[in-house]
C-alpha atoms as a PDB file:
ATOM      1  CA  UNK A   1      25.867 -25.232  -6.123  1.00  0.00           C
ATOM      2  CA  UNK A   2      27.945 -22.957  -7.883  1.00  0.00           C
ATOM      3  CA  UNK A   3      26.354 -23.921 -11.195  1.00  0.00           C
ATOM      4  CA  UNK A   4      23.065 -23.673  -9.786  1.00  0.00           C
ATOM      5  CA  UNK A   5      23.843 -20.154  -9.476  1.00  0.00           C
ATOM      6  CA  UNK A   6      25.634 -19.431 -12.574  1.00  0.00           C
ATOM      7  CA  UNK A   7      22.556 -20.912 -14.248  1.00  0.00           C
ATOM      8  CA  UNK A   8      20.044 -18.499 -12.350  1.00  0.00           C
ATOM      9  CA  UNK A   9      22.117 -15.319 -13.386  1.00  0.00           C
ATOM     10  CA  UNK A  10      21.447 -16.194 -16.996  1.00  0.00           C
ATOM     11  CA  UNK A  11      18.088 -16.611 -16.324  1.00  0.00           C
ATOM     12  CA  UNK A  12      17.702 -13.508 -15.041  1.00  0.00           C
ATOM     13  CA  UNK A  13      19.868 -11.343 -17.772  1.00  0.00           C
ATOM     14  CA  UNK A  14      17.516 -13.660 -19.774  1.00  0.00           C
ATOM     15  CA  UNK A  15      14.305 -12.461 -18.426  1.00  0.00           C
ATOM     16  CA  UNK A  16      15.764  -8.686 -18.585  1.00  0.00           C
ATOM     17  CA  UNK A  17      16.613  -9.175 -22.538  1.00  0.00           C
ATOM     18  CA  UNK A  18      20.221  -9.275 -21.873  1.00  0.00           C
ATOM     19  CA  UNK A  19      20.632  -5.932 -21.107  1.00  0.00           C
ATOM     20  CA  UNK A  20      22.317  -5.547 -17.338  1.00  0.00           C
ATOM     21  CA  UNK A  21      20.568  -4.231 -14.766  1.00  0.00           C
ATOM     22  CA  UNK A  22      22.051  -0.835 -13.071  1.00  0.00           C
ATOM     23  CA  UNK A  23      22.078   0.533  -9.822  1.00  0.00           C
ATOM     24  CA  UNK A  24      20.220   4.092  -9.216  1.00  0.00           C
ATOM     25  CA  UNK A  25      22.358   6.575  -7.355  1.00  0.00           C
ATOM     26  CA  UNK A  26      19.084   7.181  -5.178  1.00  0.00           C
ATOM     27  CA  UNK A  27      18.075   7.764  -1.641  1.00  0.00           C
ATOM     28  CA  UNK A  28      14.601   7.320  -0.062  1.00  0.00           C
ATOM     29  CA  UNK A  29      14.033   8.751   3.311  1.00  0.00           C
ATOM     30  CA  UNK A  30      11.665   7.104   5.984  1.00  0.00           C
ATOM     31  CA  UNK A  31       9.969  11.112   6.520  1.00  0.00           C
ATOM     32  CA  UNK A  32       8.090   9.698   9.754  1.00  0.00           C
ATOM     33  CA  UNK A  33       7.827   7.174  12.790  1.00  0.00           C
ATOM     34  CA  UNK A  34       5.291   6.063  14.699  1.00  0.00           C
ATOM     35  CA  UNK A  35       3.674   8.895  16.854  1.00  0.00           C
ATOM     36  CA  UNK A  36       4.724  12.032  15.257  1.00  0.00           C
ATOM     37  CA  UNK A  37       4.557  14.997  17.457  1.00  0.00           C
ATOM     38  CA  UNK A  38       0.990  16.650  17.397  1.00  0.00           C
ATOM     39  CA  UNK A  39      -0.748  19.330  19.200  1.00  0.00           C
ATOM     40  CA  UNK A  40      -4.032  17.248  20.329  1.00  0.00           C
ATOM     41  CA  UNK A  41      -5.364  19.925  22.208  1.00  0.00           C
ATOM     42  CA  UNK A  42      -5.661  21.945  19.718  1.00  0.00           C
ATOM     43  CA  UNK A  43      -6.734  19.861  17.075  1.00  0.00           C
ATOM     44  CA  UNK A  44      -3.318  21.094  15.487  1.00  0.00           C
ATOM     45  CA  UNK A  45      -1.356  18.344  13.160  1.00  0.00           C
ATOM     46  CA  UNK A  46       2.120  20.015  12.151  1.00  0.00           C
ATOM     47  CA  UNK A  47       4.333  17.321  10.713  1.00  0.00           C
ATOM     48  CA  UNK A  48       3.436  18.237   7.032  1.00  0.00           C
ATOM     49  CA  UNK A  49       5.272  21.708   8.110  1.00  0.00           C
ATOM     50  CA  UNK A  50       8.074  20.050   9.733  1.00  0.00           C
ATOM     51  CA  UNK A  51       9.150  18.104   6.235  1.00  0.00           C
ATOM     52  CA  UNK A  52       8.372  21.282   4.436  1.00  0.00           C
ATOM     53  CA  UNK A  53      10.979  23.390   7.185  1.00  0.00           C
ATOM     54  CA  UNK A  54      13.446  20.376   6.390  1.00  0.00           C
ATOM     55  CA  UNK A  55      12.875  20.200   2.191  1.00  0.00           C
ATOM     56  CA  UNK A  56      16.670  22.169   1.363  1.00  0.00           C
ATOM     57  CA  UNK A  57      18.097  20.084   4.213  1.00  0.00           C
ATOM     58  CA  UNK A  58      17.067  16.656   2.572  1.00  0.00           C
ATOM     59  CA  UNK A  59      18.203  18.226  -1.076  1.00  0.00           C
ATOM     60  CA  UNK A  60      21.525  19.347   0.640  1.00  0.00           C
ATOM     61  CA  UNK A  61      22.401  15.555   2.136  1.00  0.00           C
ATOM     62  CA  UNK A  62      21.023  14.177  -1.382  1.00  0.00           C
ATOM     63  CA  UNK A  63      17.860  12.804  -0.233  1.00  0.00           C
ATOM     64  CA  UNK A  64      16.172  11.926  -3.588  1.00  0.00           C
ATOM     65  CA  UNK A  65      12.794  10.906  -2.437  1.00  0.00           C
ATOM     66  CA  UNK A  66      10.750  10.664   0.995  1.00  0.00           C
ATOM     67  CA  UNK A  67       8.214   8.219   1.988  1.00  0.00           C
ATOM     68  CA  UNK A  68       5.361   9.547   4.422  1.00  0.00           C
ATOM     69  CA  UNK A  69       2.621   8.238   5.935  1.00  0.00           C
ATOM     70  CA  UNK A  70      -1.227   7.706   4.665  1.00  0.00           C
ATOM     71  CA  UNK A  71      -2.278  11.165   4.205  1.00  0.00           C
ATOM     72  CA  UNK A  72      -6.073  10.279   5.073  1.00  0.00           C
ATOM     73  CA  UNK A  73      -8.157  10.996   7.486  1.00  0.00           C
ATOM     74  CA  UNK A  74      -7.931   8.136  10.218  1.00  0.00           C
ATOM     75  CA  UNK A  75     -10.944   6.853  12.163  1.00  0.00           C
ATOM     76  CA  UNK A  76      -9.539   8.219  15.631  1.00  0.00           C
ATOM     77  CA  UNK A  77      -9.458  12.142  14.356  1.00  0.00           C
ATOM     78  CA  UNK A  78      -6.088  13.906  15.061  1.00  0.00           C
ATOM     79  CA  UNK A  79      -4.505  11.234  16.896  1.00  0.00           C
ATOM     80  CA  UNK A  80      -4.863   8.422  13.823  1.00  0.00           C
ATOM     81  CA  UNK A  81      -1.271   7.978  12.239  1.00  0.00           C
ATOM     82  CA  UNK A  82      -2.938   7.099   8.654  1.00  0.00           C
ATOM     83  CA  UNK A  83      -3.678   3.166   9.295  1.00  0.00           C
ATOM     84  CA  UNK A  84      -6.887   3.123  10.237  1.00  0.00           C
ATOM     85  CA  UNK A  85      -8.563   4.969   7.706  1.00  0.00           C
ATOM     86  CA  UNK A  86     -11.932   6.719   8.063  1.00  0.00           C
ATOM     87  CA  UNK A  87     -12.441   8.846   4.832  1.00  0.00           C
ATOM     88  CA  UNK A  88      -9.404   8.269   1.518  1.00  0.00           C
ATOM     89  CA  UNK A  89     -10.448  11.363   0.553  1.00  0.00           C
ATOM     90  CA  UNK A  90     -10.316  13.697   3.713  1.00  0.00           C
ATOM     91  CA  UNK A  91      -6.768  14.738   3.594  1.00  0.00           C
ATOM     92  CA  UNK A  92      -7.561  17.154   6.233  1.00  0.00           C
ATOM     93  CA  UNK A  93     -10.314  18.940   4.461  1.00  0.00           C
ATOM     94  CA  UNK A  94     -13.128  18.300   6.639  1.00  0.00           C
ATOM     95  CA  UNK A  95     -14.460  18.395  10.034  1.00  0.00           C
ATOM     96  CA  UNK A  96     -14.721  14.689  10.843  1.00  0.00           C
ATOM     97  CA  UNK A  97     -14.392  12.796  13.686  1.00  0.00           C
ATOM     98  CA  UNK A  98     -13.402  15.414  15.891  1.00  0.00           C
ATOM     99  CA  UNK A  99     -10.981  17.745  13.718  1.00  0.00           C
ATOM    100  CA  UNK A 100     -10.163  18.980  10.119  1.00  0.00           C
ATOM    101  CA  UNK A 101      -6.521  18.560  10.016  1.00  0.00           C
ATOM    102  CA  UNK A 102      -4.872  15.236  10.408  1.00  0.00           C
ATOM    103  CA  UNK A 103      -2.288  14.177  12.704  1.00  0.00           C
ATOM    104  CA  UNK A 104       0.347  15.729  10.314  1.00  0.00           C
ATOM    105  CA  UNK A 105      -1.662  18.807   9.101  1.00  0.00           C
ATOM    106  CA  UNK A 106      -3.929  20.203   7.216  1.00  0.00           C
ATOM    107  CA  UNK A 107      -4.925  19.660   2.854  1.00  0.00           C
ATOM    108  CA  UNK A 108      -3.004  23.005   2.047  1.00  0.00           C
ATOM    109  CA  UNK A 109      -0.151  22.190   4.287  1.00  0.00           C
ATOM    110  CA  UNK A 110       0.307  18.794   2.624  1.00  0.00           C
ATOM    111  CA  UNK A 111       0.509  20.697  -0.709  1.00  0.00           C
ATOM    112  CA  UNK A 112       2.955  23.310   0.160  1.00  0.00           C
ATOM    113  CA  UNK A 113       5.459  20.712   1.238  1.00  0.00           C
ATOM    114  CA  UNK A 114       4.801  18.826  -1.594  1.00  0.00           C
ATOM    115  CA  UNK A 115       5.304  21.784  -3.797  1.00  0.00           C
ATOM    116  CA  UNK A 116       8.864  22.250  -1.830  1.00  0.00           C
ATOM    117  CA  UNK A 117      10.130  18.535  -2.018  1.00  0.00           C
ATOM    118  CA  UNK A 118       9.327  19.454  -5.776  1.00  0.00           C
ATOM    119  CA  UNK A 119      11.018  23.161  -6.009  1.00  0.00           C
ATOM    120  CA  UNK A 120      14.239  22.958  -8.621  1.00  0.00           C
ATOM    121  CA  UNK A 121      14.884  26.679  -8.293  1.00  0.00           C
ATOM    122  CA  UNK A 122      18.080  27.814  -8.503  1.00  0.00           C
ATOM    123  CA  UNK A 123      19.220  24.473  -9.697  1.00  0.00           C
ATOM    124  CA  UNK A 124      17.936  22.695  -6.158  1.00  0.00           C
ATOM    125  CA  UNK A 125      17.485  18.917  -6.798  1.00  0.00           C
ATOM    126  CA  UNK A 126      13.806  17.327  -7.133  1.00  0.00           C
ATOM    127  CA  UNK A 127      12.610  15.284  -4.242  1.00  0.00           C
ATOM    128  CA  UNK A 128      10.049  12.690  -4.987  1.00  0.00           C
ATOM    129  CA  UNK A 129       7.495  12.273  -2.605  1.00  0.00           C
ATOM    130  CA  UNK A 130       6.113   8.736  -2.118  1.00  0.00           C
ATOM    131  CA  UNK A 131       2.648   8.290   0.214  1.00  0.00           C
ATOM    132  CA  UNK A 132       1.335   5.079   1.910  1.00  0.00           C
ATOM    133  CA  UNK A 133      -1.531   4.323   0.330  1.00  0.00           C
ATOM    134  CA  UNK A 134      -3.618   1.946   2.972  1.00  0.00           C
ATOM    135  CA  UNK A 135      -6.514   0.646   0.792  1.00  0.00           C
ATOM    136  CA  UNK A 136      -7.713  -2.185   3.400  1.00  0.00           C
ATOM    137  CA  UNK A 137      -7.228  -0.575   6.549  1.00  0.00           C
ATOM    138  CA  UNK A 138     -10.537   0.296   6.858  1.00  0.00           C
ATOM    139  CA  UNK A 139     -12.648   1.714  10.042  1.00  0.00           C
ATOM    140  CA  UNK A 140     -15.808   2.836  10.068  1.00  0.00           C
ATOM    141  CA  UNK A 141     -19.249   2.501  12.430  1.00  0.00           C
ATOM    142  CA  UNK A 142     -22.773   1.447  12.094  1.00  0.00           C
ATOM    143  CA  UNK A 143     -24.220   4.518  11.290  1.00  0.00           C
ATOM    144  CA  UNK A 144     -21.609   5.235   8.431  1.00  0.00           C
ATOM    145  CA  UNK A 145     -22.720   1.552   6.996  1.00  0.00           C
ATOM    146  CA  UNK A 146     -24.271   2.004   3.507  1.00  0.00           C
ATOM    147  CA  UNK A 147     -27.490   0.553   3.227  1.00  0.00           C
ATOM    148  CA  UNK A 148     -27.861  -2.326   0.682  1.00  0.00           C
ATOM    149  CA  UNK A 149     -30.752  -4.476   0.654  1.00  0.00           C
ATOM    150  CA  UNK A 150     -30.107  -6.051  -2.748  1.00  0.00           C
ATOM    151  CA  UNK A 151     -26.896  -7.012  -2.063  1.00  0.00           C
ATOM    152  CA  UNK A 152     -27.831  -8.428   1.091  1.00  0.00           C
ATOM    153  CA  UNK A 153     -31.057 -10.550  -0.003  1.00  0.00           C
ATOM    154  CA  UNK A 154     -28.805 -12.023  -2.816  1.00  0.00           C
ATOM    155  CA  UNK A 155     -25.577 -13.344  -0.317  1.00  0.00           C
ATOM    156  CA  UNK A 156     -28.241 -14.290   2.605  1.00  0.00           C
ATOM    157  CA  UNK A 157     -31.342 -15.473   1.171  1.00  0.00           C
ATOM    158  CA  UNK A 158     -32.336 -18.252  -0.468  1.00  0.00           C
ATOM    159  CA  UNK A 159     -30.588 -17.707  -3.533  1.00  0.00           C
ATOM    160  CA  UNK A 160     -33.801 -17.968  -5.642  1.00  0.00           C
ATOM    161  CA  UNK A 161     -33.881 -16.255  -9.032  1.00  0.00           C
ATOM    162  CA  UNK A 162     -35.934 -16.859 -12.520  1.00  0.00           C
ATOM    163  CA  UNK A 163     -37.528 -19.852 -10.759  1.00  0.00           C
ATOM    164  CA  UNK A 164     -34.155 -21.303 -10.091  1.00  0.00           C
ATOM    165  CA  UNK A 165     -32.699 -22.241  -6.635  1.00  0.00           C
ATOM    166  CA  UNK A 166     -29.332 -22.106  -6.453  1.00  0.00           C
ATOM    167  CA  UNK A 167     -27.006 -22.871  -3.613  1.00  0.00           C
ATOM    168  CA  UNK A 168     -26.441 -19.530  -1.431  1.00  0.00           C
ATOM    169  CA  UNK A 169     -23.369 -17.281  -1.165  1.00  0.00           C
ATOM    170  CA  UNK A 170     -22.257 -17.358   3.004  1.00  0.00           C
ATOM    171  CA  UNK A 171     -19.093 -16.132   4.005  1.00  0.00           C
ATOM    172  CA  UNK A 172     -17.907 -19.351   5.633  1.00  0.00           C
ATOM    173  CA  UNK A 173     -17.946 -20.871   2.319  1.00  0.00           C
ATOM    174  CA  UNK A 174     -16.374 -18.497   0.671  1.00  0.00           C
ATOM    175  CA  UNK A 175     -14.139 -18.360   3.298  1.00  0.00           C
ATOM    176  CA  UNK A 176     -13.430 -21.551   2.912  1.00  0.00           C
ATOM    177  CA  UNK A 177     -12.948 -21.640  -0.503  1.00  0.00           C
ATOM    178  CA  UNK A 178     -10.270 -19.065  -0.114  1.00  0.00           C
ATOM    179  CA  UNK A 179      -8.394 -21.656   2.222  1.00  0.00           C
ATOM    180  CA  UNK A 180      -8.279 -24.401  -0.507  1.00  0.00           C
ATOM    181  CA  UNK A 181      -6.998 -22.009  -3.083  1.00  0.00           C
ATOM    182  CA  UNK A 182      -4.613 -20.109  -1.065  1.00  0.00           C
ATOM    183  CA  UNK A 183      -2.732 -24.205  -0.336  1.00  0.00           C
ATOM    184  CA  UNK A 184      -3.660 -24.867  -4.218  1.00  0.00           C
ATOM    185  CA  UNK A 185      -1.328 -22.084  -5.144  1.00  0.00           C
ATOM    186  CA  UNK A 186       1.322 -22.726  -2.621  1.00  0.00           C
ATOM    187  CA  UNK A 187       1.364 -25.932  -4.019  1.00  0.00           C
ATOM    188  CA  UNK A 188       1.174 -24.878  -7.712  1.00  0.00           C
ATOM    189  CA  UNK A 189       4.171 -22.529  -6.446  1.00  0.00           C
ATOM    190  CA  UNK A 190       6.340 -25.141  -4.947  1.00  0.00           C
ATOM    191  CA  UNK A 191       6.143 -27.332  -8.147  1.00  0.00           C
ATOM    192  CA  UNK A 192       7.388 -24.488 -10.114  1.00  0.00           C
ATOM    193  CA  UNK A 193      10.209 -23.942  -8.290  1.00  0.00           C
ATOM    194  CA  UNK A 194      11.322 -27.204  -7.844  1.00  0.00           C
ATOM    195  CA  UNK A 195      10.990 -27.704 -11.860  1.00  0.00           C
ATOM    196  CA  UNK A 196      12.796 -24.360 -11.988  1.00  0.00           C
ATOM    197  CA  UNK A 197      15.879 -26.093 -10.074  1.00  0.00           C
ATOM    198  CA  UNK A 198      15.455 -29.397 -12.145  1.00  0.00           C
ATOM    199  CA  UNK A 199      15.987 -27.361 -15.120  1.00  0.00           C
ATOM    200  CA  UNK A 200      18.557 -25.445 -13.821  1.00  0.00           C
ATOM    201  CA  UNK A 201      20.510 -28.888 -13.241  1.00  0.00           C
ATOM    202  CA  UNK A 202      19.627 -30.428 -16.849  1.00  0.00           C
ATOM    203  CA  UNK A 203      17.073 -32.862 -15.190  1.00  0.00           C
ATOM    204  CA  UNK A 204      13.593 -30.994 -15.195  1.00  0.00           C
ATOM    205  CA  UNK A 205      10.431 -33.364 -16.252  1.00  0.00           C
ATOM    206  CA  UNK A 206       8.213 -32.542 -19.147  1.00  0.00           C
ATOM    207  CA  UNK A 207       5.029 -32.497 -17.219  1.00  0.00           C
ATOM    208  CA  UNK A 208       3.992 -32.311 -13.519  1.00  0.00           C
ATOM    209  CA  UNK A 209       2.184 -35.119 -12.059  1.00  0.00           C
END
């Protein structure tokens, strides 16, 4: 076993191009939890201003970068916490679905601690600022849903075009499909791995059967 491992290490400076790999002397701060504060009656998100109170403090403990939540505007209005995304590009900008600001504030307010994370006067330290970007958590409602005939008639219909008939797109199949590939690759993976440990122990095979 201890070989095994000794083999894997010089893989992996291998892989890297033999130069070592070294540690960064950095911190990353989770800068939220589930159900921030927020004024709801008031339609009043104030998180972004609690960071921004909070920006020397981090700089002072040597926080080096924070991690917030989706800044987006979420499908339930001032009470979303970012992962159920109405609009990527309503970072509390506009009056939808019920309020302008966000759970943790408003556009501007997102900014200004941005721009204090970021201040280096006087020699302060730099904090990055890293957002969740949810691309998938998507919410919407029927009235929001874009119309698209052409894309429909070509997944649902009969699939007929320049006087040829071919076999239609459904989701099941597709579905389907994505089933078979998703065990092909786990399969694909687990020979890899297994010739990876052959190797590793002088016995790998030249092809996979």
């Amino acid at each position: 076993m201890k070989k095994i491992f000794t083999m894997m290490g010089i893989c992996l400076l291998m892989l890297s191009n033999g130069s070592l790999l070294q540690a960064q002397n950095d911190v990353m701060l989770q800068a939220f939890y589930w159900d921030v504060p927020v004024d709801a009656a008031n339609n009043n998100g104030h998180w972004w201003d609690n960071l921004y109170n909070k920006a020397d403090d981090f700089k002072e403990i040597g926080i080096t970068g924070i991690w917030i939540p989706s800044p987006a505007k979420g499908n339930w209005g001032i009470y979303d916490m970012g992962y159920g995304i109405y609009d990527h590009y309503d970072l509390g900008d506009y009056n939808q679905k019920g309020s302008v600001e966000t759970r943790f504030g408003s556009r501007q307010e997102l900014q200004s601690m941005i721009s204090a994370m970021h201040d280096t006067s006087n020699g302060k330290p730099k904090v990055e600022v890293y957002a969740d970007i949810i691309l998938n958590h998507m919410y919407s409602s029927d009235e929001d849903a874009e119309v698209n005939p052409a894309v429909k008639q070509y997944v649902f219909d009969e699939a007929y075009r320049n006087g040829q008939q071919y076999v239609p797109i459904r989701p099941t199949k597709s579905y389907g499909l994505l089933k078979m590939l998703r065990r092909a690759t786990i399969t694909l993976n687990s020979k890899v791995f297994i010739w990876i440990m052959l190797l590793l122990t002088r016995n790998a095979p030249t092809t996979f059967r």
